[in-house]
C-alpha atoms as a PDB file:
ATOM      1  CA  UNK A   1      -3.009   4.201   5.099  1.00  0.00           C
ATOM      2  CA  UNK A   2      -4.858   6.430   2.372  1.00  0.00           C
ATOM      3  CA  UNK A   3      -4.650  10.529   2.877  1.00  0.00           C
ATOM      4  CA  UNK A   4      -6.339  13.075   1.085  1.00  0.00           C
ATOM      5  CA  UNK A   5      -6.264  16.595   1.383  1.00  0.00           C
ATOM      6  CA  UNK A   6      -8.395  19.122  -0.282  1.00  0.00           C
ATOM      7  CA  UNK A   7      -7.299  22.599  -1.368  1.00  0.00           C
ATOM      8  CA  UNK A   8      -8.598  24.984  -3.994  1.00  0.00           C
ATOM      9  CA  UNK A   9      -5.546  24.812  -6.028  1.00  0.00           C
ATOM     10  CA  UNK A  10      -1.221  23.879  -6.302  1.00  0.00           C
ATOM     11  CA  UNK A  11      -0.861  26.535  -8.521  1.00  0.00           C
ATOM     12  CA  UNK A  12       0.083  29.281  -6.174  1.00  0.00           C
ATOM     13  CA  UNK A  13       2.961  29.983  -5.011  1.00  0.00           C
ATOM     14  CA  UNK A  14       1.377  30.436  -0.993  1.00  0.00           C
ATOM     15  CA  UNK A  15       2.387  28.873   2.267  1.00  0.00           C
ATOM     16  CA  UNK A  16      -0.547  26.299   1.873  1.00  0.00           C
ATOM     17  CA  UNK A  17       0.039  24.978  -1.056  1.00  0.00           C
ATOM     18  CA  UNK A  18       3.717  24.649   0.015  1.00  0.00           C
ATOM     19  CA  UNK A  19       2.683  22.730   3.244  1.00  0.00           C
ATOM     20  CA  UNK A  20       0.419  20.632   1.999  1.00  0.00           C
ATOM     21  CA  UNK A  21       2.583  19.956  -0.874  1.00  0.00           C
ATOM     22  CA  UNK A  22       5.558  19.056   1.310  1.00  0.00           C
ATOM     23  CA  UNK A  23       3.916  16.455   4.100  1.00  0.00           C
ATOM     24  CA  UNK A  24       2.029  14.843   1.137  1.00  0.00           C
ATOM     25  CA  UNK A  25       5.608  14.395  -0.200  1.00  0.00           C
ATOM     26  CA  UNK A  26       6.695  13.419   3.173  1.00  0.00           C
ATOM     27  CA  UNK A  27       4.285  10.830   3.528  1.00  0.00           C
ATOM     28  CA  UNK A  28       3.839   9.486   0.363  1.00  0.00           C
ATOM     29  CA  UNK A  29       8.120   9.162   0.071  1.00  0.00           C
ATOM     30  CA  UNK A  30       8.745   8.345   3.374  1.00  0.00           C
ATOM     31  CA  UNK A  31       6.143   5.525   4.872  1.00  0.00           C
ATOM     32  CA  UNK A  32       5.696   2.660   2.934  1.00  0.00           C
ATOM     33  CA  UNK A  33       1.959   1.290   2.271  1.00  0.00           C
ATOM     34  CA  UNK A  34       0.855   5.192   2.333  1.00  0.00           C
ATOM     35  CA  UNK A  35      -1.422   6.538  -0.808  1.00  0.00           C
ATOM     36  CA  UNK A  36      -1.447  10.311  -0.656  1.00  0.00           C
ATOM     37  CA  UNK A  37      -4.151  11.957  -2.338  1.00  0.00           C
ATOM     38  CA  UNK A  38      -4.655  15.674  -3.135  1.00  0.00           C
ATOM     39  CA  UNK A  39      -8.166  17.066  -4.096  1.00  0.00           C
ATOM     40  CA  UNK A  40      -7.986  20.275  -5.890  1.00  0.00           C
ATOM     41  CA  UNK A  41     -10.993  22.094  -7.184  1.00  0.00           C
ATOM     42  CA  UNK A  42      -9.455  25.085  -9.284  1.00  0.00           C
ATOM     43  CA  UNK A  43      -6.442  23.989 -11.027  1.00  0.00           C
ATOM     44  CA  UNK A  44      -7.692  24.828 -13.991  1.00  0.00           C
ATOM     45  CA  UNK A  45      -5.114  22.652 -16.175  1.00  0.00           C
ATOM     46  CA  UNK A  46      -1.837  24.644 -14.605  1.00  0.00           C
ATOM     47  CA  UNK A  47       0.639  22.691 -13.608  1.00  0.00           C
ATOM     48  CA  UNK A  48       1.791  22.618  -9.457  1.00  0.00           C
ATOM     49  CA  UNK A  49       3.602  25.683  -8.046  1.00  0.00           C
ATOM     50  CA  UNK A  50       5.789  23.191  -5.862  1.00  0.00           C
ATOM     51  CA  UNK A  51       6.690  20.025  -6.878  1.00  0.00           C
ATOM     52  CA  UNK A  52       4.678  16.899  -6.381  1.00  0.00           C
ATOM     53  CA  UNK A  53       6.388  13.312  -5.869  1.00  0.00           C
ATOM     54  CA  UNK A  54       4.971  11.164  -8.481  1.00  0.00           C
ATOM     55  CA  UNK A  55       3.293   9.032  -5.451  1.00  0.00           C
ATOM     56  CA  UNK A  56       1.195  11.883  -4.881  1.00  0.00           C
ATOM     57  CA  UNK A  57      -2.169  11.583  -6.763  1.00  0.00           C
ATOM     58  CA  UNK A  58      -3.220  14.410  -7.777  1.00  0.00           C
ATOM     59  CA  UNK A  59      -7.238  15.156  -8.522  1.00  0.00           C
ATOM     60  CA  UNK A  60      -8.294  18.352  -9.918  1.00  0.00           C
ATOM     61  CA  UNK A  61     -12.347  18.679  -9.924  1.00  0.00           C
ATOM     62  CA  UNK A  62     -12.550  21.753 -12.165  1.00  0.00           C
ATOM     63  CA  UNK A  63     -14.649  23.630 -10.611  1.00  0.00           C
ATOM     64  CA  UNK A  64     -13.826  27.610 -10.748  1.00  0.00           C
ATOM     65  CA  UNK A  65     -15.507  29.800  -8.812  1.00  0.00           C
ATOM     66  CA  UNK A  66     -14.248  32.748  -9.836  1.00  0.00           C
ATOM     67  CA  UNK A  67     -13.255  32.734 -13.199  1.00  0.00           C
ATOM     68  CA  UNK A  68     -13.861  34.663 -15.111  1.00  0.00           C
ATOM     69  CA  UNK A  69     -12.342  36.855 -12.711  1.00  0.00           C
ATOM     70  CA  UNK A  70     -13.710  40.530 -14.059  1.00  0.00           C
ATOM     71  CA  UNK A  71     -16.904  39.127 -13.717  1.00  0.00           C
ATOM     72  CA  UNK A  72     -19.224  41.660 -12.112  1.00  0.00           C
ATOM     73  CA  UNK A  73     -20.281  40.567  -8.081  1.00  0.00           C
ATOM     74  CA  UNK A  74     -24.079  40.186  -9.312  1.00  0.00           C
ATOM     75  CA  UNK A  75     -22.367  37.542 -11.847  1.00  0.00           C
ATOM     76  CA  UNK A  76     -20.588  35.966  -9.254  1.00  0.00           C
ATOM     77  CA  UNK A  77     -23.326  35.455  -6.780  1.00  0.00           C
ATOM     78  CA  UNK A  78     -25.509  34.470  -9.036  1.00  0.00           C
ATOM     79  CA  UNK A  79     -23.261  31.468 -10.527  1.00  0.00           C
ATOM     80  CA  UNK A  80     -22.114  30.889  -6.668  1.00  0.00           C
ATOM     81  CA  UNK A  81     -25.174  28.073  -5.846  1.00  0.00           C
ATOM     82  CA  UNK A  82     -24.740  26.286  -9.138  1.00  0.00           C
ATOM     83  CA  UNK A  83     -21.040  25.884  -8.414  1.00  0.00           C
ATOM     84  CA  UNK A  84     -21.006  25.262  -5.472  1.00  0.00           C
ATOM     85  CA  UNK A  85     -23.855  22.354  -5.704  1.00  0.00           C
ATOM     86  CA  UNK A  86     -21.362  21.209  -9.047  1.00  0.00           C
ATOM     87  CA  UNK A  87     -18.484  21.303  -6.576  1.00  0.00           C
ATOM     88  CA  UNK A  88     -19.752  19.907  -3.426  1.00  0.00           C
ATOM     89  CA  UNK A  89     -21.354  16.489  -5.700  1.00  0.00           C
ATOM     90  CA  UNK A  90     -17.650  15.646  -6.982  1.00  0.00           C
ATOM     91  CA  UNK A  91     -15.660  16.471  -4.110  1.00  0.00           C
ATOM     92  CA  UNK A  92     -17.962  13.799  -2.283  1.00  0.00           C
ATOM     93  CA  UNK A  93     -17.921  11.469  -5.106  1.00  0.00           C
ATOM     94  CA  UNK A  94     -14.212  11.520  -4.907  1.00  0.00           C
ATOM     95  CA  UNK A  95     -13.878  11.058  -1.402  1.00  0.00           C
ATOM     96  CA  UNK A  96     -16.520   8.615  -1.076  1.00  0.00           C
ATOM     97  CA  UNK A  97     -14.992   6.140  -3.997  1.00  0.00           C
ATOM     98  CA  UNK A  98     -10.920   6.493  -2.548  1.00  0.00           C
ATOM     99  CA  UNK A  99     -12.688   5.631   1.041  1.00  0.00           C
ATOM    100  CA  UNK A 100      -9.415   7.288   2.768  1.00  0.00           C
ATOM    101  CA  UNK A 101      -8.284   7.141   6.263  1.00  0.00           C
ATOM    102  CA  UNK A 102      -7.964  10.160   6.917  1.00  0.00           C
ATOM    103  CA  UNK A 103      -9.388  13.206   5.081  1.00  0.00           C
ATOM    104  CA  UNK A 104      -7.806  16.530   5.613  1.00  0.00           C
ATOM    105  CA  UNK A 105      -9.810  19.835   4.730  1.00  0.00           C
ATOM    106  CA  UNK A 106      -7.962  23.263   4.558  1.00  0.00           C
ATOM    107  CA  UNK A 107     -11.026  24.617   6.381  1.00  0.00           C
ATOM    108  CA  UNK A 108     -12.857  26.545   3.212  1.00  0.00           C
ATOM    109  CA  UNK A 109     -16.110  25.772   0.925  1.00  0.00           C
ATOM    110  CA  UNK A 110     -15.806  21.704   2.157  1.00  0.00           C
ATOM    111  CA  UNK A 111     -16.201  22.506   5.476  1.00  0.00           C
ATOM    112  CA  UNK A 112     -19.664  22.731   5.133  1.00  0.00           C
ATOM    113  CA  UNK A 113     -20.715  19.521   4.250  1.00  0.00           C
ATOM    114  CA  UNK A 114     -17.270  17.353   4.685  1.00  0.00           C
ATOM    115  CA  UNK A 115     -18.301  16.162   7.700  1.00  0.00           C
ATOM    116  CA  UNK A 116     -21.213  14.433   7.197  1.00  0.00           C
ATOM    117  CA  UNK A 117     -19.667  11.887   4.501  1.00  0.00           C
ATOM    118  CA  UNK A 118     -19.989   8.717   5.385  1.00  0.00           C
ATOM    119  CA  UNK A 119     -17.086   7.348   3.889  1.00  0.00           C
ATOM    120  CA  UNK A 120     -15.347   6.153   6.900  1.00  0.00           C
ATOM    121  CA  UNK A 121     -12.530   8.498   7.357  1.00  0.00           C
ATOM    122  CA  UNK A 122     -11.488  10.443  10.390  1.00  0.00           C
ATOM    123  CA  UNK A 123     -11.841  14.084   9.456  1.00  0.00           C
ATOM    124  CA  UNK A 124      -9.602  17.158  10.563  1.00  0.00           C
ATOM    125  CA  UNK A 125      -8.864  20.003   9.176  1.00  0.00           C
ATOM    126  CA  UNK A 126      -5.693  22.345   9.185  1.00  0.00           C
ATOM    127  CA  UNK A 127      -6.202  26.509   8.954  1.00  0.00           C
ATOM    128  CA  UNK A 128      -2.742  27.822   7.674  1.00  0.00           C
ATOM    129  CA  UNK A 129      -2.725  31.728   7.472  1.00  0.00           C
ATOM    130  CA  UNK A 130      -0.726  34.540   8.111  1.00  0.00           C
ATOM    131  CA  UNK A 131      -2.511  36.826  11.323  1.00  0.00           C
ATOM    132  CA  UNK A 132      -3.914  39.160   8.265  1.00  0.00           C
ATOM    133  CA  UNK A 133      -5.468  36.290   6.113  1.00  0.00           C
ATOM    134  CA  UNK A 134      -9.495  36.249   6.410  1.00  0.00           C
ATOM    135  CA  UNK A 135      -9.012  38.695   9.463  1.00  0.00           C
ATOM    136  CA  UNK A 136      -7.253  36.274  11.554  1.00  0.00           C
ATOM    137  CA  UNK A 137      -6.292  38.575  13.907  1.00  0.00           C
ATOM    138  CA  UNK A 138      -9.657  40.415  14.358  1.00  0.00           C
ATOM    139  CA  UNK A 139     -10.507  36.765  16.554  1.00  0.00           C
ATOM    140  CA  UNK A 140      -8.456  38.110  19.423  1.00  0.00           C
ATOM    141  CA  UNK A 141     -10.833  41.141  19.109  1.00  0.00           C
ATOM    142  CA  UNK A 142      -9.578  43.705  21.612  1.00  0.00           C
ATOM    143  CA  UNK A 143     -13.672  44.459  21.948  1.00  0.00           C
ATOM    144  CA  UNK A 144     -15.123  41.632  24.213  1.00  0.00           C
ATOM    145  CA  UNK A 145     -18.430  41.098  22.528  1.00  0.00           C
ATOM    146  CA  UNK A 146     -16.815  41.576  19.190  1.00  0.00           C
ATOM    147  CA  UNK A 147     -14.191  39.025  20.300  1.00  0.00           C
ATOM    148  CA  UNK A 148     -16.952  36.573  21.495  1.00  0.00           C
ATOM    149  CA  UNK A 149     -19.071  36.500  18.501  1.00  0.00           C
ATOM    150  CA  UNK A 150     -15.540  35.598  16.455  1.00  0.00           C
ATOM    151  CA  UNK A 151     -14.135  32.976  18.584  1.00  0.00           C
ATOM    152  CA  UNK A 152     -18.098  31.510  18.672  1.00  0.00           C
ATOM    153  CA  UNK A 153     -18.267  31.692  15.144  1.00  0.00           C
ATOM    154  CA  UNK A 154     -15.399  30.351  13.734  1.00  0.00           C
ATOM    155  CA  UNK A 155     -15.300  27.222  16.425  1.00  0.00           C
ATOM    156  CA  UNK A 156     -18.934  26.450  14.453  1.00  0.00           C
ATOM    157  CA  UNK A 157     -16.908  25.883  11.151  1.00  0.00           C
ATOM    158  CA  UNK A 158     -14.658  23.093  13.210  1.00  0.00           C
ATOM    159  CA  UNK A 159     -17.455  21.318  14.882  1.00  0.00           C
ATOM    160  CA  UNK A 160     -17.625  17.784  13.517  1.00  0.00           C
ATOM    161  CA  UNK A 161     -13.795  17.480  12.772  1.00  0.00           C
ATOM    162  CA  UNK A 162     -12.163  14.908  14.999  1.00  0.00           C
ATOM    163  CA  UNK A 163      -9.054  17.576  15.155  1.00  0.00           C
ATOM    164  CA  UNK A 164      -8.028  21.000  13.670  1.00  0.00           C
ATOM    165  CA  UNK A 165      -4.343  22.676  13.532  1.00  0.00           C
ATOM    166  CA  UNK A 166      -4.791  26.117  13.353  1.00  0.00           C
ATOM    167  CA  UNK A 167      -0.881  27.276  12.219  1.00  0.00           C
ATOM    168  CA  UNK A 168      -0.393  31.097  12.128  1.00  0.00           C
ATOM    169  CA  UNK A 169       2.930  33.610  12.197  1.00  0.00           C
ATOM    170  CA  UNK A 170       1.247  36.140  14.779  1.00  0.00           C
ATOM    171  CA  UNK A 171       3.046  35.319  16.776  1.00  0.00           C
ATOM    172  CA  UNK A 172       4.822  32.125  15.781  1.00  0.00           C
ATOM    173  CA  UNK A 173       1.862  29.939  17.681  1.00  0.00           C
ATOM    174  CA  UNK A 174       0.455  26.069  16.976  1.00  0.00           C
ATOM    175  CA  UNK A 175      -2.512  24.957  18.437  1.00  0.00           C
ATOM    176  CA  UNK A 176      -3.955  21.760  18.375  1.00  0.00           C
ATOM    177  CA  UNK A 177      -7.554  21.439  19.690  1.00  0.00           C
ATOM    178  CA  UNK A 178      -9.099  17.783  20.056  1.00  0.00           C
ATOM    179  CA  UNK A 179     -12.967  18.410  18.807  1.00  0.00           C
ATOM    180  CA  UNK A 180     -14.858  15.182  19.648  1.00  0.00           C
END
């Protein structure tokens, strides 16, 4: 069984890059015959905030959205499509020559396009955020309509994925939603 995950980056000391970094451990150390990949796209040469089992591969793609990060927002946007067409050709280029399993997105730039790889894996994604992380909360929009458009939108990002896990502390909640 081959796993990958993408993330932007290990270097952080967050709650994703702990998960992620602990059931790639857990898999790779624990069930024999597994290869554990993790994709990351901004490492930029640090090393991992939480350790990594030397089974895990790790794959950095170097591609930095951000950086420098006093750029002005004109700067930004204006790098943004170059970027992202530099990031989107190697993250499918790495997928497509491991040919995993199972490929796990952490529901950010991939989604976009990570679903329409033909590289034969089953594709979910996992969304791990605290309720005030990219206005997780605002979904259960006390205004209906507001609500509505939310919910609408951000089931479009998942469509595609054979499964999401959407983990979140408000309040301590899992959900598991089969998508196809």
């Amino acid at each position: 069984m081959k796993i990958v995950y993408y993330l932007p980056s290990l270097y952080a000391p967050g709650g994703l890059e702990r998960i992620v970094t602990f059931k790639a451990n857990y898999f790779a150390e624990h069930f024999e015959g597994y290869e554990v990949y993790i994709i990351t796209s901004e490492q930029m040469g640090k090393e991992p905030h939480f350790p990594l089992s030397p089974k895990v591969k790790h794959i950095d793609l170097d591609v930095v959205f951000d950086w420098p990060y006093d750029q002005s927002r004109l700067s930004k946007a204006l790098k943004f499509p170059f970027r992202y067409r530099r990031f989107r050709k190697r993250l499918s280029n790495a997928i497509n020559s491991l040919r995993p399993d199972i490929t796990i997105s952490t529901l950010r730039r991939e989604l976009t396009f990570i679903t329409d790889l033909k590289d034969g894996s089953i594709k979910m994604g996992e969304f791990h955020v605290s309720r005030y992380a990219y206005g997780a909360e605002a979904v259960q929009s006390k205004n209906f309509w507001i609500g509505l458009i939310k919910e609408r939108w951000s089931k479009r990002f998942v469509r595609g994925l054979s499964s999401y896990l959407k983990l979140s502390y408000s309040p301590m909640k899992v959900q598991k939603t089969g998508l196809n």
